[in-house]
C-alpha atoms as a PDB file:
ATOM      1  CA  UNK A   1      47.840 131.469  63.594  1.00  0.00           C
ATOM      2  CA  UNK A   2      47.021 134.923  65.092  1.00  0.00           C
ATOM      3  CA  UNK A   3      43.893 135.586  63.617  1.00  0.00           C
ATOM      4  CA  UNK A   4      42.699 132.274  64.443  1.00  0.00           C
ATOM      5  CA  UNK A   5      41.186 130.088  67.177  1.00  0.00           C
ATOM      6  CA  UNK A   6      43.891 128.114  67.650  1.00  0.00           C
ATOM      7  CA  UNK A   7      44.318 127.881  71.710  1.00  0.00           C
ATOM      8  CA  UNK A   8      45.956 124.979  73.200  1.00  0.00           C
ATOM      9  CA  UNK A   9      44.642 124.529  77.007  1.00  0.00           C
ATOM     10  CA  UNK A  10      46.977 123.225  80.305  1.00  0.00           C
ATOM     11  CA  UNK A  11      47.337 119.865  80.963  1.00  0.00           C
ATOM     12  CA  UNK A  12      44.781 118.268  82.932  1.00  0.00           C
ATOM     13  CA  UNK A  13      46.482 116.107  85.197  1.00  0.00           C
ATOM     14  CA  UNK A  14      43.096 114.652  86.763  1.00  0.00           C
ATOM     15  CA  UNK A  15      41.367 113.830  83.424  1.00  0.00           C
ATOM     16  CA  UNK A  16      45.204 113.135  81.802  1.00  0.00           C
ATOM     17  CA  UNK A  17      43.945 115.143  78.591  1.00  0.00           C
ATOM     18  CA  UNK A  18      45.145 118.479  77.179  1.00  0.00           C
ATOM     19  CA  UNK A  19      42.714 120.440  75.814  1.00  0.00           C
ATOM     20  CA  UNK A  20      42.932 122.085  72.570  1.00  0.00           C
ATOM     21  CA  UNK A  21      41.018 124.443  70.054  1.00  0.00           C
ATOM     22  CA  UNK A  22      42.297 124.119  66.045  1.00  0.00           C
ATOM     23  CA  UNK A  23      42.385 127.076  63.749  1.00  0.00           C
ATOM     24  CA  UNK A  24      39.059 126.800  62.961  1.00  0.00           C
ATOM     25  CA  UNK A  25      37.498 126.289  66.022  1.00  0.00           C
ATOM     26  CA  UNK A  26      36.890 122.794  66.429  1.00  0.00           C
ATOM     27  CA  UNK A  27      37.914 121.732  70.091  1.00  0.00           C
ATOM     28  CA  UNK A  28      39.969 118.150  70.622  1.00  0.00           C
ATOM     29  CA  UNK A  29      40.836 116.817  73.871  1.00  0.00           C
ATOM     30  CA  UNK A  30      44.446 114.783  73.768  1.00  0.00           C
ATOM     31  CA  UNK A  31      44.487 111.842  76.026  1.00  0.00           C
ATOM     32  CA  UNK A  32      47.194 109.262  76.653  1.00  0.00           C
ATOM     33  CA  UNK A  33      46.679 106.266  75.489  1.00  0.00           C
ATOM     34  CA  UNK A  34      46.363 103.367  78.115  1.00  0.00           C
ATOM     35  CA  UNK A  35      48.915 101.146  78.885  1.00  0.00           C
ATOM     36  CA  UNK A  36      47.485  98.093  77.128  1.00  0.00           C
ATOM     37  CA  UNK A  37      46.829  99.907  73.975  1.00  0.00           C
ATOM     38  CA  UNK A  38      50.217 101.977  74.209  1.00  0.00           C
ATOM     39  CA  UNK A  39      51.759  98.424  73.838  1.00  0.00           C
ATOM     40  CA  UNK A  40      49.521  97.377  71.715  1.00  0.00           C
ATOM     41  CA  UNK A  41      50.157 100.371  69.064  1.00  0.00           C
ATOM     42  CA  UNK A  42      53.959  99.641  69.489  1.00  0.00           C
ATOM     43  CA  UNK A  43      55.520 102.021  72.453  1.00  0.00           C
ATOM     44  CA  UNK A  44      57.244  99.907  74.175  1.00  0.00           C
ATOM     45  CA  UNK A  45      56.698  99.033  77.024  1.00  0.00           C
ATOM     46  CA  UNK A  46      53.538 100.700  77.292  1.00  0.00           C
ATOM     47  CA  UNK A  47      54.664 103.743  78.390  1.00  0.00           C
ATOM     48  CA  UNK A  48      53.240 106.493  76.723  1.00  0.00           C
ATOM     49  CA  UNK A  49      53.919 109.682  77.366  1.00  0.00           C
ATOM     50  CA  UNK A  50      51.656 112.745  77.920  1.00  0.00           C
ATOM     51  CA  UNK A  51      50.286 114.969  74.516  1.00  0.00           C
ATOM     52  CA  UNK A  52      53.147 117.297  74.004  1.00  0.00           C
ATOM     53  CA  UNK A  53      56.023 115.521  75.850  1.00  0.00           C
ATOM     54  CA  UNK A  54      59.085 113.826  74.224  1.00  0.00           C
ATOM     55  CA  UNK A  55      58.077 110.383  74.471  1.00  0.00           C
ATOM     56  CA  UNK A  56      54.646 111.224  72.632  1.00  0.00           C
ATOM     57  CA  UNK A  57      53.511 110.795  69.165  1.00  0.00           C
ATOM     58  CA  UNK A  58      50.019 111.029  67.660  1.00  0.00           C
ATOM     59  CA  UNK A  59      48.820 107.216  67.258  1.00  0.00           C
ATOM     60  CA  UNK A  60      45.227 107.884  65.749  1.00  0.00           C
ATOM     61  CA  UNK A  61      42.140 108.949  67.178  1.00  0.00           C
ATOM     62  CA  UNK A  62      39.521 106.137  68.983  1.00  0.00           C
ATOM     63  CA  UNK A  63      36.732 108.454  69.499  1.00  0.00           C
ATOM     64  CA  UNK A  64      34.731 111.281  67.768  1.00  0.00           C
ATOM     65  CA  UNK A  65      32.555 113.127  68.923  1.00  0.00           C
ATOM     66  CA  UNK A  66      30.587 115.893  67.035  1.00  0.00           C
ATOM     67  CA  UNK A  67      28.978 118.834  68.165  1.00  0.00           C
ATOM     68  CA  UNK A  68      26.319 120.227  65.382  1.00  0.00           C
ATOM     69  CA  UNK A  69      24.169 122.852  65.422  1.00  0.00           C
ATOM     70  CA  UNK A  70      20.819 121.553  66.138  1.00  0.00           C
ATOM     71  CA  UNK A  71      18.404 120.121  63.202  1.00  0.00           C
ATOM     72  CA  UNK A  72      21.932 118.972  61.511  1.00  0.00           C
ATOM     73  CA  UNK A  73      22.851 115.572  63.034  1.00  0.00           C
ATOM     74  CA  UNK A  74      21.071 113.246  60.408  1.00  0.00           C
ATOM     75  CA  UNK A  75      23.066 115.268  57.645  1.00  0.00           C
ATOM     76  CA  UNK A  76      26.656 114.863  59.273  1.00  0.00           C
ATOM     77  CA  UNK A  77      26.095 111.279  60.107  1.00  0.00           C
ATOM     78  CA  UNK A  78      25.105 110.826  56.404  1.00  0.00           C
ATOM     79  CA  UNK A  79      28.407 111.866  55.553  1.00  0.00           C
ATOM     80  CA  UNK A  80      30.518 110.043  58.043  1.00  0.00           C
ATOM     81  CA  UNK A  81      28.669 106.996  56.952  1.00  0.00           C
ATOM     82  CA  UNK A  82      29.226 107.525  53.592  1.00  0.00           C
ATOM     83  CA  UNK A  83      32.664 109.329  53.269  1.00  0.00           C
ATOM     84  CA  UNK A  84      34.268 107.302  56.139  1.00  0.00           C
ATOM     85  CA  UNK A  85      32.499 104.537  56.172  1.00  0.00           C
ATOM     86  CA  UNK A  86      31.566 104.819  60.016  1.00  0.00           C
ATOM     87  CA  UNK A  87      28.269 102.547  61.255  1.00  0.00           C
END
């Protein structure tokens, strides 16, 4: 990953997210899950633990959000919709 953008931020213990850029330059914020839906997803006793830390493991992702270059929106929504299946 040298020649890349991959840069993985400090932990934010305010916002309890860990910021992140991939290879490719698209930026991700890792959050920990709340308790309820820590439970809910099967982690005992809904105890999660922070993005990076033993007790953590990648559960899915419950928001998206895109930044496009301007004039592009319509076009990337298009896809979601019809790739995904997003509303």
């Amino acid at each position: 990953f040298r020649e890349t953008q991959l840069e993985v931020g400090s932990w934010q213990e305010e916002s309890q997210e860990l910021p992140l850029r991939g290879p490719y330059g698209n930026r991700f914020r890792l959050h920990v899950a709340s308790a309820p839906l820590a439970l809910a997803l099967g982690r005992g006793e809904g105890q999660p633990g922070r993005p990076g830390s033993d007790g953590s493991r990648c559960v899915g992702m419950d928001t998206l959000t895109l930044e496009v270059p301007v004039g592009t929106a319509e076009r990337a929504a298009q896809f979601y919709k019809e790739v995904l299946g997003c509303q």
